[in-house]
C-alpha atoms as a PDB file:
ATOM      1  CA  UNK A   1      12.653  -1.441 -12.956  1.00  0.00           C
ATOM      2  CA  UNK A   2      11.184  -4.277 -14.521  1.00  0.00           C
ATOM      3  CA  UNK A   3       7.621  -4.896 -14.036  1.00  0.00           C
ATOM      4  CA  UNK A   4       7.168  -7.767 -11.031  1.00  0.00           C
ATOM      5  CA  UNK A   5       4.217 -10.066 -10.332  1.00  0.00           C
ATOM      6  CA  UNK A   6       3.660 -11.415  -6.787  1.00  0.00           C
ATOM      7  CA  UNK A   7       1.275 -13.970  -6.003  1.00  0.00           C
ATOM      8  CA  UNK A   8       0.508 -15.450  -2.317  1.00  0.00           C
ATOM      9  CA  UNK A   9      -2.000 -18.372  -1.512  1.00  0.00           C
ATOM     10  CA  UNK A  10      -4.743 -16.183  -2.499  1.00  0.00           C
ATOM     11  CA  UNK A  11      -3.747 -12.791  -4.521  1.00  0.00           C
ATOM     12  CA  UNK A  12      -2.005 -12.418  -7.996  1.00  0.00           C
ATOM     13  CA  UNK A  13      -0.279  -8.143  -6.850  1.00  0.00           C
ATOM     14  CA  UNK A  14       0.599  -7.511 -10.757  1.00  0.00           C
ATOM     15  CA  UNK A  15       1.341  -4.259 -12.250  1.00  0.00           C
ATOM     16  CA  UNK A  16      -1.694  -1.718 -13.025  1.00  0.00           C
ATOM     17  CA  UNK A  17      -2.945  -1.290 -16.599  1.00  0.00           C
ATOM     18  CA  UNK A  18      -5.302   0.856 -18.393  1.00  0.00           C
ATOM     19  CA  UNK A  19      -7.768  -1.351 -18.188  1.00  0.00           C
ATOM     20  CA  UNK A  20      -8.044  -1.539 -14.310  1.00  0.00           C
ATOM     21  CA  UNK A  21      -9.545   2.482 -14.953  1.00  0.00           C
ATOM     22  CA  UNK A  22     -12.750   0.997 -14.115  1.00  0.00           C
ATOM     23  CA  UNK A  23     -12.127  -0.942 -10.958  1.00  0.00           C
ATOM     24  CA  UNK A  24      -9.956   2.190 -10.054  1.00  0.00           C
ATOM     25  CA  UNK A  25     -12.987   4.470 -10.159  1.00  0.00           C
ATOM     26  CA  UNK A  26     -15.367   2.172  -8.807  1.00  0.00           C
ATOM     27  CA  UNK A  27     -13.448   1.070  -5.630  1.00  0.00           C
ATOM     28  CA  UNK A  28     -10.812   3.611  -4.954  1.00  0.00           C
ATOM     29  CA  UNK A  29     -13.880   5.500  -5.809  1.00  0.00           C
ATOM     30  CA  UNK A  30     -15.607   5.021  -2.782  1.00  0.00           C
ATOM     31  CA  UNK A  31     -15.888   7.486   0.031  1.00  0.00           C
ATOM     32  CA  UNK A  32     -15.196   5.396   2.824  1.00  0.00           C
ATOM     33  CA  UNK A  33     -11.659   4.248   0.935  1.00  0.00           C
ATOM     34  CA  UNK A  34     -10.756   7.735   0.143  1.00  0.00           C
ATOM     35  CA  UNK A  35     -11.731   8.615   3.620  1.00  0.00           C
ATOM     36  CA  UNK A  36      -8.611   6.313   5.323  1.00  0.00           C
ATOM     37  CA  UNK A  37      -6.312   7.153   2.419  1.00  0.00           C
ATOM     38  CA  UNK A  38      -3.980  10.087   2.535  1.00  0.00           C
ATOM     39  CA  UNK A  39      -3.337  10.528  -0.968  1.00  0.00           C
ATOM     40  CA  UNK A  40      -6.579   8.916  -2.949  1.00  0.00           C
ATOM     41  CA  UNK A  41      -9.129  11.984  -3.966  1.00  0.00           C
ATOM     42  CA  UNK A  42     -12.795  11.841  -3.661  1.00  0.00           C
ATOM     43  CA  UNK A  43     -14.926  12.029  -5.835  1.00  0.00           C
ATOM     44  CA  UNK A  44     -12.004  10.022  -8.032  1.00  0.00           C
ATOM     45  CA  UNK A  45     -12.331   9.984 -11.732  1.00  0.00           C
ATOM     46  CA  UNK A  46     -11.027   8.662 -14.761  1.00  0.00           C
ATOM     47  CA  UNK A  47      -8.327  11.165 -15.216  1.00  0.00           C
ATOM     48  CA  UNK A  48      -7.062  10.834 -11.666  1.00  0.00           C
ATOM     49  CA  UNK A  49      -6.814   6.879 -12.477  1.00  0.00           C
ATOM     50  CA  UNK A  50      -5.347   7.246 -16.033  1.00  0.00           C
ATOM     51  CA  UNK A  51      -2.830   9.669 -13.912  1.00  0.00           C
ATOM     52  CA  UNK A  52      -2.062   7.464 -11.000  1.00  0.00           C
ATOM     53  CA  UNK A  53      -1.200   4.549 -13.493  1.00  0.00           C
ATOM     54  CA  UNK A  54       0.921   6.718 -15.911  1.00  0.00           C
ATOM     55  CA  UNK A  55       2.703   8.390 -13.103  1.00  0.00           C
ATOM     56  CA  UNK A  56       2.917   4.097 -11.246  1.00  0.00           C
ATOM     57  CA  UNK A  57       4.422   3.032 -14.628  1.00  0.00           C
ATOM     58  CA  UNK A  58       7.010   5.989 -14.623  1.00  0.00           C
ATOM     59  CA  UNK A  59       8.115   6.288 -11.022  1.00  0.00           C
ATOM     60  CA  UNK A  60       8.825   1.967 -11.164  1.00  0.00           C
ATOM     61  CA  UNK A  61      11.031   3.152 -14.447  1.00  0.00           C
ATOM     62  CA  UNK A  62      12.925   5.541 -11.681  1.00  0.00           C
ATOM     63  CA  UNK A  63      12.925   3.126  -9.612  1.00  0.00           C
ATOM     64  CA  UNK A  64      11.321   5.175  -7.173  1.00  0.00           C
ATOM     65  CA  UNK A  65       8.060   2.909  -6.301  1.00  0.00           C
ATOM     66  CA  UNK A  66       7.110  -0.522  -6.808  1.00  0.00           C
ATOM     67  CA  UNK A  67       3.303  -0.525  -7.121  1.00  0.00           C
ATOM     68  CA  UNK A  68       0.931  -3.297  -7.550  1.00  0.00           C
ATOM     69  CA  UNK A  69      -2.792  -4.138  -8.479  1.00  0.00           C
ATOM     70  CA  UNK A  70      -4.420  -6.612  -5.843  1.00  0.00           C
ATOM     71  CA  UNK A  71      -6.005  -9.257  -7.676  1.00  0.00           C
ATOM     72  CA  UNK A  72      -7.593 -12.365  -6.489  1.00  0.00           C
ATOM     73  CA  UNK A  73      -6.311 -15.262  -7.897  1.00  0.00           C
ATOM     74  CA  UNK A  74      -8.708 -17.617  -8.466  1.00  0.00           C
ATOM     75  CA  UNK A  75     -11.026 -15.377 -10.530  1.00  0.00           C
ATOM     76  CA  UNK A  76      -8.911 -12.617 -10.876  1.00  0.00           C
ATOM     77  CA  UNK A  77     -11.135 -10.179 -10.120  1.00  0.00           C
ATOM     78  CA  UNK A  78      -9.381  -6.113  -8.892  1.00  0.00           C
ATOM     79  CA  UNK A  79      -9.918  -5.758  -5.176  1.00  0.00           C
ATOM     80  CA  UNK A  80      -7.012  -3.135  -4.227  1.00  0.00           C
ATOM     81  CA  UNK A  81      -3.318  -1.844  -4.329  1.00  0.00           C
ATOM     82  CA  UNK A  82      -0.557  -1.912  -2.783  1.00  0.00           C
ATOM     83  CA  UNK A  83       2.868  -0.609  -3.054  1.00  0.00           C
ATOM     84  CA  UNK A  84       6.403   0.971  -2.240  1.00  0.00           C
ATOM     85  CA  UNK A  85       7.179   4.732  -2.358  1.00  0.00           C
ATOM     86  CA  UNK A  86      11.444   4.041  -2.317  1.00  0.00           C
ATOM     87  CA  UNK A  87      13.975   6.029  -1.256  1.00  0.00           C
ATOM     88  CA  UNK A  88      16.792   4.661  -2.687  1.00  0.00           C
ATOM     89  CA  UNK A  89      19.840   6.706  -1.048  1.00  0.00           C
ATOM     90  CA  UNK A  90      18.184   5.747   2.076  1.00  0.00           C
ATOM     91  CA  UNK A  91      17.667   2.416   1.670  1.00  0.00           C
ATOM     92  CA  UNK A  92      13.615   2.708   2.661  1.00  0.00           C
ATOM     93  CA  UNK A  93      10.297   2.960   1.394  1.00  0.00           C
ATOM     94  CA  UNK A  94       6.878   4.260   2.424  1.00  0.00           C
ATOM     95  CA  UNK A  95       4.132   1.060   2.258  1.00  0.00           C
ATOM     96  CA  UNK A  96       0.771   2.067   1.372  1.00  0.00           C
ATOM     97  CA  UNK A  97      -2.443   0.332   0.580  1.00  0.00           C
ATOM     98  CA  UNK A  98      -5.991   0.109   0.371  1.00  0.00           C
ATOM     99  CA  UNK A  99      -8.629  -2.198  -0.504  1.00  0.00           C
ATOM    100  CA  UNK A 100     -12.292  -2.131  -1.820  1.00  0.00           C
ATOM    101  CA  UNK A 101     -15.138  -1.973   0.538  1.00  0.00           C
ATOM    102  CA  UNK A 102     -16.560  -5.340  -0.509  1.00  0.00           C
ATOM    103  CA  UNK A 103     -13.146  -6.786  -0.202  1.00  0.00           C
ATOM    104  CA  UNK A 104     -12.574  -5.277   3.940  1.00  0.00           C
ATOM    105  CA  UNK A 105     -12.270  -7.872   6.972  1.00  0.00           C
ATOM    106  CA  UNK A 106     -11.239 -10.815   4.385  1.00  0.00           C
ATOM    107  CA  UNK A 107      -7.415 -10.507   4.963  1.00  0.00           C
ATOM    108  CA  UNK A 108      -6.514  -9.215   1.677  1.00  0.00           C
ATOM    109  CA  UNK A 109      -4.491  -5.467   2.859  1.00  0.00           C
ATOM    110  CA  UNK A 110      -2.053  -7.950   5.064  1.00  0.00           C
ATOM    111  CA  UNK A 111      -1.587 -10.699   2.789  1.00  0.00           C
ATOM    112  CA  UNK A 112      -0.871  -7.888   0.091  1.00  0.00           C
ATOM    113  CA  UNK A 113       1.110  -6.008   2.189  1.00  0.00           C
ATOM    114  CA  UNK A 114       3.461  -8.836   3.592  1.00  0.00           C
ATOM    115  CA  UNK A 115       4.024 -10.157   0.308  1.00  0.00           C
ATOM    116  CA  UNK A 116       5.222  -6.580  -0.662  1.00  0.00           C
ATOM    117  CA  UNK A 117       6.839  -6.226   2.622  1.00  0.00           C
ATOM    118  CA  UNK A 118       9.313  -9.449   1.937  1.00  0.00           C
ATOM    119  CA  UNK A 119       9.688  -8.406  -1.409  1.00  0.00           C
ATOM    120  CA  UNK A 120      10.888  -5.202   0.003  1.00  0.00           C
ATOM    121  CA  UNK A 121      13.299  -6.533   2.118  1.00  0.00           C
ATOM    122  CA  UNK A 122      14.317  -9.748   0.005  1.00  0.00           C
ATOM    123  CA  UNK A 123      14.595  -8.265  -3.888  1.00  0.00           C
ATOM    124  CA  UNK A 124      14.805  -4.522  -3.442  1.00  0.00           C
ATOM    125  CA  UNK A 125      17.626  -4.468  -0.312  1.00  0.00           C
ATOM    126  CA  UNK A 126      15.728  -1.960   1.426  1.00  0.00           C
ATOM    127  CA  UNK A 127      16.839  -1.897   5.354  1.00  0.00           C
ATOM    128  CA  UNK A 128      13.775  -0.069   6.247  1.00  0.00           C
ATOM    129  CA  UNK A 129       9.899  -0.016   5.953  1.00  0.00           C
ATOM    130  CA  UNK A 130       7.573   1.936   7.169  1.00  0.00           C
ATOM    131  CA  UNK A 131       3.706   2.893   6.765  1.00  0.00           C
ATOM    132  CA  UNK A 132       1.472   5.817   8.553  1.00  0.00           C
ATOM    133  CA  UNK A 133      -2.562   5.702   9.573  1.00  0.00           C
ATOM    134  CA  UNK A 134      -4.977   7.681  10.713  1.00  0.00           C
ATOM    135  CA  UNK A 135      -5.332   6.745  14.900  1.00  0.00           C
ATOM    136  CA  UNK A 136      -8.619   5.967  14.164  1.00  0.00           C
ATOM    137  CA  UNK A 137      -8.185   3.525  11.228  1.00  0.00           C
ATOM    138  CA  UNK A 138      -8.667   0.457  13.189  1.00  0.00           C
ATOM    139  CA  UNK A 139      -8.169  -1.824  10.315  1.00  0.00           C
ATOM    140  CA  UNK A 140      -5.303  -0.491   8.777  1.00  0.00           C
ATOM    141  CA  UNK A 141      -3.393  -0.037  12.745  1.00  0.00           C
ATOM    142  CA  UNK A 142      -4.057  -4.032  12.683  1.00  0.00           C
ATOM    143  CA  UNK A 143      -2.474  -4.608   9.290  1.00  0.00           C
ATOM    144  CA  UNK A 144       0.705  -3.019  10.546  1.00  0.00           C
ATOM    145  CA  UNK A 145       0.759  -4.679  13.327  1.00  0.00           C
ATOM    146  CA  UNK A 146       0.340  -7.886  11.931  1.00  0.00           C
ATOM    147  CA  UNK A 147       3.341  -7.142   9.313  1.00  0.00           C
ATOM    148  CA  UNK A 148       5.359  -6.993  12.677  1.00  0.00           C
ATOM    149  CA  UNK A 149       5.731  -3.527  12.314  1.00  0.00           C
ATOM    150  CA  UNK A 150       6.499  -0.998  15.976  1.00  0.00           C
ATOM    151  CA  UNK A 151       4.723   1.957  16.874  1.00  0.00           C
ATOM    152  CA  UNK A 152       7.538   5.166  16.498  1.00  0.00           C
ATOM    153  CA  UNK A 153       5.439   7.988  17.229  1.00  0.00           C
ATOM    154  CA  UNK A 154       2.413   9.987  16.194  1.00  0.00           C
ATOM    155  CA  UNK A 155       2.914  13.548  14.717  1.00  0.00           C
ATOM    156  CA  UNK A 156      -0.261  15.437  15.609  1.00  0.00           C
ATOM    157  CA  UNK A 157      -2.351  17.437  13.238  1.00  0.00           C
ATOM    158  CA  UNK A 158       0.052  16.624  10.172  1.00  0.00           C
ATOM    159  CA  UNK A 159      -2.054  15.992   7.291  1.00  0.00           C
ATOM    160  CA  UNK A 160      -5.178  17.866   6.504  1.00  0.00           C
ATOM    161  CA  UNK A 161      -8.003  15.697   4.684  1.00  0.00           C
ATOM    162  CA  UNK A 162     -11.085  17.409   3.427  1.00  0.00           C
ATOM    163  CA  UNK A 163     -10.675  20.624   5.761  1.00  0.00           C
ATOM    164  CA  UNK A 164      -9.826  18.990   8.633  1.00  0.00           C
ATOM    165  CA  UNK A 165      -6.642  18.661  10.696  1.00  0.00           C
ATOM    166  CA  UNK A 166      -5.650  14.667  11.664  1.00  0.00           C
ATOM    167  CA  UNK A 167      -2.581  13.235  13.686  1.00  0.00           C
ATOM    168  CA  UNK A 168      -0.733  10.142  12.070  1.00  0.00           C
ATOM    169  CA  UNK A 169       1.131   7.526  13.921  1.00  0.00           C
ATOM    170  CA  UNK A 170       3.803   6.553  12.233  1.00  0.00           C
ATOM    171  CA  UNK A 171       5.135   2.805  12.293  1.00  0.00           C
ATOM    172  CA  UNK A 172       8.102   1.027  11.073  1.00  0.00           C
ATOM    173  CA  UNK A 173      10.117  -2.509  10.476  1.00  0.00           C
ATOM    174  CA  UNK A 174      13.965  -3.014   9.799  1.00  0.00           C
ATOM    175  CA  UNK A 175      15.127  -6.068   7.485  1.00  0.00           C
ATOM    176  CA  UNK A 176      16.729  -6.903  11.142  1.00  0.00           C
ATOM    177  CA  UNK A 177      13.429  -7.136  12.727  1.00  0.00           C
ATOM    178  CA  UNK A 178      12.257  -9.120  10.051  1.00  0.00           C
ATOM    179  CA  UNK A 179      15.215 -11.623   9.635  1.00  0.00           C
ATOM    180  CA  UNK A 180      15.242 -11.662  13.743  1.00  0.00           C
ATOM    181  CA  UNK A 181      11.598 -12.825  14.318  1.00  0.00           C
ATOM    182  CA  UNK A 182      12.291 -15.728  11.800  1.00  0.00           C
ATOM    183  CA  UNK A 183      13.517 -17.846  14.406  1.00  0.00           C
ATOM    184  CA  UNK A 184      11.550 -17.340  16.814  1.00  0.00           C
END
């Protein structure tokens, strides 16, 4: 897949390099990220960042996700990711994302996110996207809502973070949800 930039009124989402290792550590870093992630470690260190962009950079030449490095455009300073885990035979993808703790309540995950979302739908023909939270991420349950996205289901006590047992509720928008609310 050929490496994509998005920008929206306020983000550059560009493909991760090595030099982001630093902003990695720093900000996915943090406990309270990793704590509403399922899949970023804690403590997280260099070698889990060097990983996580070799392994970006080799699943998007699969064709298997489409991950990008939120940057703000203006300065373009790292703030976050964002990206697509695809299923190609089944014409879907997993949306995940997180930001940086001095980045939270500024609108950045859903302006990421939607501009991922449409690119999705629009340049990668998916039919289906979907996302899963922790019940008690607040934040992240108002992202997806605000992406349009329904409520499916929650499957209790499916992932296990740190020792500990958590439910996920699972949400979910077709291309003819999407295409649907556009005239309203």
């Amino acid at each position: 897949m050929t490496p994509v930039t998005l920008d929206t009124p306020r983000l550059r989402l560009r493909p991760y390099t090595l030099s982001d290792v630093p902003d990695l550590i720093r900000l996915a870093g943090a406990r309270e990220v990793a704590a509403t992630t399922l899949r970023i470690p804690h403590p997280y260190r260099d070698e889990d960042a060097v990983n996580f962009i070799a392994a970006s950079q080799s699943e998007a030449d699969r064709g298997s996700c489409s991950r990008f490095a939120i940057t703000l455009r203006e300065t373009g300073l790292f703030c976050g990711g964002v990206g697509l885990r695809i299923e190609v035979a089944h014409q879907n993808a997993e949306l995940g994302y997180w930001v940086g703790v001095p980045y939270w309540g500024q609108g950045y995950a859903t302006e990421a996110a939607r501009a991922v979302v449409a690119y999705g739908f629009a340049k990668l023909g998916l039919l289906r996207i979907y996302a899963s939270c922790f019940p008690e991420n607040t934040a992240s349950t108002r992202v997806l809502k605000k992406l349009g996205m329904q409520h499916e289901g929650r499957q209790r006590s499916h992932i296990c973070k740190w020792g500990t047992l958590h439910d996920l509720d699972l949400y979910g928008l077709l291309r003819d949800d999407k295409e649907s609310s556009k005239g309203r």
